[in-house]
PDB file of N, CA and C in Angstrom:
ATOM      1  N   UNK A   1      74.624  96.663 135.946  1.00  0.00           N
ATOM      2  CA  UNK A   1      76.007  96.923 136.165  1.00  0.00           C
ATOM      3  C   UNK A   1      76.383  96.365 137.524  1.00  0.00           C
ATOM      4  N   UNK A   2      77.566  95.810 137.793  1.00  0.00           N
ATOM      5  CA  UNK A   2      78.295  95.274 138.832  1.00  0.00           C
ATOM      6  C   UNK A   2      79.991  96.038 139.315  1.00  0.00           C
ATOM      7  N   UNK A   3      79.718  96.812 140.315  1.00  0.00           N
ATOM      8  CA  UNK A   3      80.960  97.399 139.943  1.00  0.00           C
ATOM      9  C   UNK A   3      81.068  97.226 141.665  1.00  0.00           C
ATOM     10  N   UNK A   4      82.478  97.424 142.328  1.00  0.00           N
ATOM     11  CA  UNK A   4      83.021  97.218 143.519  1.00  0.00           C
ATOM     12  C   UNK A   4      82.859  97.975 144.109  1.00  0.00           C
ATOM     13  N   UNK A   5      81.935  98.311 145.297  1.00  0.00           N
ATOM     14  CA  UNK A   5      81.880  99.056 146.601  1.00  0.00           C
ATOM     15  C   UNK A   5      82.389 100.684 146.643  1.00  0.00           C
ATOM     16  N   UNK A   6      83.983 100.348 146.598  1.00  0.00           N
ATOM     17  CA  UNK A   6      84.764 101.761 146.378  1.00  0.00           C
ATOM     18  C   UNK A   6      83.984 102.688 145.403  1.00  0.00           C
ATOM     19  N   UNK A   7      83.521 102.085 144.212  1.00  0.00           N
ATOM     20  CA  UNK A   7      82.962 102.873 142.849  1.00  0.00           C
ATOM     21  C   UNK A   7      81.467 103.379 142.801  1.00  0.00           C
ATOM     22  N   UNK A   8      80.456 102.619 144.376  1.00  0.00           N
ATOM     23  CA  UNK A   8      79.308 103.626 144.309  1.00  0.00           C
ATOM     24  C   UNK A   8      79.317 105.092 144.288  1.00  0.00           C
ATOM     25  N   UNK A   9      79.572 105.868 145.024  1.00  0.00           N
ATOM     26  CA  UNK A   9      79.454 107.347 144.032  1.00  0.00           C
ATOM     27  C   UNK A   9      79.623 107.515 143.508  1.00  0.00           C
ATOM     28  N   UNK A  10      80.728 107.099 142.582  1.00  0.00           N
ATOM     29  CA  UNK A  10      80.824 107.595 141.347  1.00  0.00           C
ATOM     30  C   UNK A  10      79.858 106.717 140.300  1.00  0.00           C
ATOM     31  N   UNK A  11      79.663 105.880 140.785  1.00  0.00           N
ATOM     32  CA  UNK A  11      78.463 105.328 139.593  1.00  0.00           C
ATOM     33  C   UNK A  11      77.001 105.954 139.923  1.00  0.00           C
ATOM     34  N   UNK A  12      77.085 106.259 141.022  1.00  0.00           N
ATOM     35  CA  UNK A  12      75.545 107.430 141.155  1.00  0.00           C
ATOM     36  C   UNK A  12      75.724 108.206 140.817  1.00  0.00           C
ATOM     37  N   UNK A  13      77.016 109.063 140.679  1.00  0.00           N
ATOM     38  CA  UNK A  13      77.007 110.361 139.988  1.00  0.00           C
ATOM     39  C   UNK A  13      76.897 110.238 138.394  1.00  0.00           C
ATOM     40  N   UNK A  14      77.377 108.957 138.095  1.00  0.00           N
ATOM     41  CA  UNK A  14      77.655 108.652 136.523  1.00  0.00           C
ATOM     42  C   UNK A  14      76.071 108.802 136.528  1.00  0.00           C
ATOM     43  N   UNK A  15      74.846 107.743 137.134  1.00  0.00           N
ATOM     44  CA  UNK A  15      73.744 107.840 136.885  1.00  0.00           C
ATOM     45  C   UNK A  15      72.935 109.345 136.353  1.00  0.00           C
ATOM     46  N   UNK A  16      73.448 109.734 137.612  1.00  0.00           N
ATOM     47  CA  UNK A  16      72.473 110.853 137.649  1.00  0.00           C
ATOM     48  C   UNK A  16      72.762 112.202 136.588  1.00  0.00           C
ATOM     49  N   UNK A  17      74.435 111.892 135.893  1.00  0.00           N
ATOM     50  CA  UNK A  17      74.508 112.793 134.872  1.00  0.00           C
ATOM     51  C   UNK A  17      73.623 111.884 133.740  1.00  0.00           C
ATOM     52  N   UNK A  18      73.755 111.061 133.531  1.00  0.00           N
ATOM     53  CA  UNK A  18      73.272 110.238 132.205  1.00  0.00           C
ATOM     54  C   UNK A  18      71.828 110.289 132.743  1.00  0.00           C
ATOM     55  N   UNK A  19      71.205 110.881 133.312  1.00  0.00           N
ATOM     56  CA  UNK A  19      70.430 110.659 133.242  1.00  0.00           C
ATOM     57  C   UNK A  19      68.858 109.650 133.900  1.00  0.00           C
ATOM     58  N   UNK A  20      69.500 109.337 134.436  1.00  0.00           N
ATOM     59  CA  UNK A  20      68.875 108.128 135.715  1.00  0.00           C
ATOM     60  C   UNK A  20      69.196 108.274 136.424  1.00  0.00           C
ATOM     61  N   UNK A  21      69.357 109.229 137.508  1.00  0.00           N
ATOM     62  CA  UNK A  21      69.241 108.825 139.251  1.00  0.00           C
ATOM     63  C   UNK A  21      68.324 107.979 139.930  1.00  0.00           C
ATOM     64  N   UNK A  22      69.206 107.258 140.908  1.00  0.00           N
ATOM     65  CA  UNK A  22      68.019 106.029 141.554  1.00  0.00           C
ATOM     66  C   UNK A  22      68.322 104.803 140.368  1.00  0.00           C
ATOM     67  N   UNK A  23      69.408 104.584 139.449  1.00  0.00           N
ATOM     68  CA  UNK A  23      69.739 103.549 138.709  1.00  0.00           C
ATOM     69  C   UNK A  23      70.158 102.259 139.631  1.00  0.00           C
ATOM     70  N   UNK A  24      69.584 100.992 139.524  1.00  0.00           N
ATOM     71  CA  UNK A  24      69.984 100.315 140.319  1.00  0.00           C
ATOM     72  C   UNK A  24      70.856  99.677 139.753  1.00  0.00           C
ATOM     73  N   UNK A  25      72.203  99.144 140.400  1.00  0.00           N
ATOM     74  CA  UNK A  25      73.199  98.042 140.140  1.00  0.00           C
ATOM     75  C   UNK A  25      73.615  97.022 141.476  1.00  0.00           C
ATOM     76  N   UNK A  26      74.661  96.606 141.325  1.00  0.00           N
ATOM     77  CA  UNK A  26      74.771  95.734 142.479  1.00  0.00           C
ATOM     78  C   UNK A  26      76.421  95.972 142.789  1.00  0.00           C
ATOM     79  N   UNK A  27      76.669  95.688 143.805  1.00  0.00           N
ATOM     80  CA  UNK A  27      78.707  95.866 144.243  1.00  0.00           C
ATOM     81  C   UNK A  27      78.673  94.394 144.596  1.00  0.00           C
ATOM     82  N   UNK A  28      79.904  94.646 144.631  1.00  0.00           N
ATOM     83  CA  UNK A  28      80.367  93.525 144.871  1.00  0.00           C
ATOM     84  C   UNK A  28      81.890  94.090 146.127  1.00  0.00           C
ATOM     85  N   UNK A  29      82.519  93.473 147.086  1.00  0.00           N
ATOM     86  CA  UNK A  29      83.514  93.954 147.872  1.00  0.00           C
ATOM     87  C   UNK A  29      84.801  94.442 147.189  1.00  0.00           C
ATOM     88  N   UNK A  30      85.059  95.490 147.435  1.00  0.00           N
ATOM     89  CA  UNK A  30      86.622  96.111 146.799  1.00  0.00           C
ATOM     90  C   UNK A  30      87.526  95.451 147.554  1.00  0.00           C
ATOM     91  N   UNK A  31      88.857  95.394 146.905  1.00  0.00           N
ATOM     92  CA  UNK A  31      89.161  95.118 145.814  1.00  0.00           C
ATOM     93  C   UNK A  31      88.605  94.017 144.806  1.00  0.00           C
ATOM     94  N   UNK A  32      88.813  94.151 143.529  1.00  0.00           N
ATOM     95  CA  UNK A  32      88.393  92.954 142.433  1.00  0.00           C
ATOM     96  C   UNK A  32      89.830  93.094 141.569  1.00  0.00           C
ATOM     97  N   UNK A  33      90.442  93.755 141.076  1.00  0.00           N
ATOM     98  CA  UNK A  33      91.993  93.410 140.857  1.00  0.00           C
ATOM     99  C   UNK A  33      92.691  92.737 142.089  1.00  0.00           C
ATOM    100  N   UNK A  34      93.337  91.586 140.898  1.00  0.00           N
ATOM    101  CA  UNK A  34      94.203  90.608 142.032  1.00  0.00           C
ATOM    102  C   UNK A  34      93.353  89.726 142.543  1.00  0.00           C
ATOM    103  N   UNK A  35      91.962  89.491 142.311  1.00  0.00           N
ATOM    104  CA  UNK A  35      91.467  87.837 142.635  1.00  0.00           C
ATOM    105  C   UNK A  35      91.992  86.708 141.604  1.00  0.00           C
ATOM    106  N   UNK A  36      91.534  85.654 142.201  1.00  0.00           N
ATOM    107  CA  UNK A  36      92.290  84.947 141.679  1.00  0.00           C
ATOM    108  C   UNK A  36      90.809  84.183 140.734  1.00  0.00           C
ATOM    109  N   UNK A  37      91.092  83.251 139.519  1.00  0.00           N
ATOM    110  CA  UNK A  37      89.412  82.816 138.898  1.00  0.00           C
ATOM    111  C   UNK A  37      88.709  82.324 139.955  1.00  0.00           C
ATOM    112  N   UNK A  38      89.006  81.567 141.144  1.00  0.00           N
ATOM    113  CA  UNK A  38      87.801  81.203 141.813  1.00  0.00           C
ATOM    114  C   UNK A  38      87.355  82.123 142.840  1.00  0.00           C
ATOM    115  N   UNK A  39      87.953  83.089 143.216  1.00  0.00           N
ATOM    116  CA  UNK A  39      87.707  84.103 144.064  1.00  0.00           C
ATOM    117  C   UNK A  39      86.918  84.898 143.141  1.00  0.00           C
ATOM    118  N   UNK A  40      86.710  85.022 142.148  1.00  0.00           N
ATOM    119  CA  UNK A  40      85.880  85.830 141.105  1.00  0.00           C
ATOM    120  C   UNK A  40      84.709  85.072 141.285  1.00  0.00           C
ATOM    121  N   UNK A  41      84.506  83.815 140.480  1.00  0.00           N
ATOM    122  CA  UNK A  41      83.744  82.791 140.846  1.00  0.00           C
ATOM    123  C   UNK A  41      82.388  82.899 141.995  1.00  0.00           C
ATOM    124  N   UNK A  42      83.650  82.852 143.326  1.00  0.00           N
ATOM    125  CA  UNK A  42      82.671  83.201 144.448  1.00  0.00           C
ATOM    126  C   UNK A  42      81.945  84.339 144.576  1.00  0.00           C
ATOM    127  N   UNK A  43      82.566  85.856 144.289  1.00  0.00           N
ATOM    128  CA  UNK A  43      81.870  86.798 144.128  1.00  0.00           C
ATOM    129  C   UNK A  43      80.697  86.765 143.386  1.00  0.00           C
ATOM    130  N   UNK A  44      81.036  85.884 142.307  1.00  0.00           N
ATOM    131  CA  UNK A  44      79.125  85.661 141.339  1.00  0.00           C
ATOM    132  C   UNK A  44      78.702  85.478 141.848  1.00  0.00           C
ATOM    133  N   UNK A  45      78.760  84.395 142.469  1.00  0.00           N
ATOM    134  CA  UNK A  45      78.319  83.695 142.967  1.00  0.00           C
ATOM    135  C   UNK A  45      76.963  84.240 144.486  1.00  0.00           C
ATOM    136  N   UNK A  46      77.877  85.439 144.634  1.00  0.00           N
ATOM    137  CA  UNK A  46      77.297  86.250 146.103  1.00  0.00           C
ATOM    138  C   UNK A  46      75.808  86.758 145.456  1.00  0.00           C
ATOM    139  N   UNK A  47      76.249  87.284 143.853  1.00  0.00           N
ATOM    140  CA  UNK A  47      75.347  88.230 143.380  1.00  0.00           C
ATOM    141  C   UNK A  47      74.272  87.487 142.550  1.00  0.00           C
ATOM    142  N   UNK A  48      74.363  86.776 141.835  1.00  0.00           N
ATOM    143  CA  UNK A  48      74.009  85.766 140.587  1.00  0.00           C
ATOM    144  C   UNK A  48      72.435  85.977 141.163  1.00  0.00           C
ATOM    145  N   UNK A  49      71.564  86.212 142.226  1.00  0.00           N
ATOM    146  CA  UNK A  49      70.115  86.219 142.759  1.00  0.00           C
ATOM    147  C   UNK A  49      70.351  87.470 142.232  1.00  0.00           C
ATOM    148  N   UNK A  50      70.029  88.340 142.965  1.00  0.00           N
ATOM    149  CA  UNK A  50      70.029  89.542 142.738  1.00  0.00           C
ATOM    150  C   UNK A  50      70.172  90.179 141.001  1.00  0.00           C
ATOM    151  N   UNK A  51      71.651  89.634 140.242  1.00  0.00           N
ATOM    152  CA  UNK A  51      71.339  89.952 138.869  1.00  0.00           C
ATOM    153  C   UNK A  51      70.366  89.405 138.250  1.00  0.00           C
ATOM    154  N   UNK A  52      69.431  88.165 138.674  1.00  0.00           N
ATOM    155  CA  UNK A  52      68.669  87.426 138.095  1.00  0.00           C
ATOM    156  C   UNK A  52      66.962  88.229 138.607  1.00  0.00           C
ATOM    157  N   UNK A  53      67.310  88.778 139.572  1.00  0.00           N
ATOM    158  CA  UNK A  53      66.203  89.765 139.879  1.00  0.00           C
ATOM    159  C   UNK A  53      65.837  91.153 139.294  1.00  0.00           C
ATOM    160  N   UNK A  54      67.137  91.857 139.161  1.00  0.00           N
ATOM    161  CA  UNK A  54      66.926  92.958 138.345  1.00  0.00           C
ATOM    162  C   UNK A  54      66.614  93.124 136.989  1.00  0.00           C
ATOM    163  N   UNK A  55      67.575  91.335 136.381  1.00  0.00           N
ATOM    164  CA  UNK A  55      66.953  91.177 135.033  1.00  0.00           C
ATOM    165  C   UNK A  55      65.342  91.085 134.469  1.00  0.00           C
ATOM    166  N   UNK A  56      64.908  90.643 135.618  1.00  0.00           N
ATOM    167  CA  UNK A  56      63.590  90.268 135.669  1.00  0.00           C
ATOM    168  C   UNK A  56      62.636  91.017 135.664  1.00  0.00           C
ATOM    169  N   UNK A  57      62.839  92.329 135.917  1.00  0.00           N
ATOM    170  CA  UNK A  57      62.417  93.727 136.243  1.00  0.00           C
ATOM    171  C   UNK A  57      61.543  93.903 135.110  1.00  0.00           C
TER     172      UNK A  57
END
């Protein structure tokens, strides 16, 4: 999962009800409404190692 900065606690809390605490994901900088496609782009771009690492898991 890739979700924006603002949304870590609540995605640790999401974890840890479902069941996985200590779930790893990755952020990316808040806001993500209102980029524009290449400003999205670049954000992959930040992460694209990292998702390719966890996939790897």
């Amino acid at each position: 999962m890739i979700c924006s900065d603002a949304f870590k606690t609540t995605a640790d809390a999401m974890a840890g009800v479902q069941g996985a605490p200590g779930y790893q994901y990755l952020t990316t900088p808040h806001p993500v409404a209102g980029l524009t496609p290449e400003q999205v782009r670049e954000r992959a771009q930040d992460v694209v190692d990292e998702v390719a690492r966890l996939l790897a898991r």
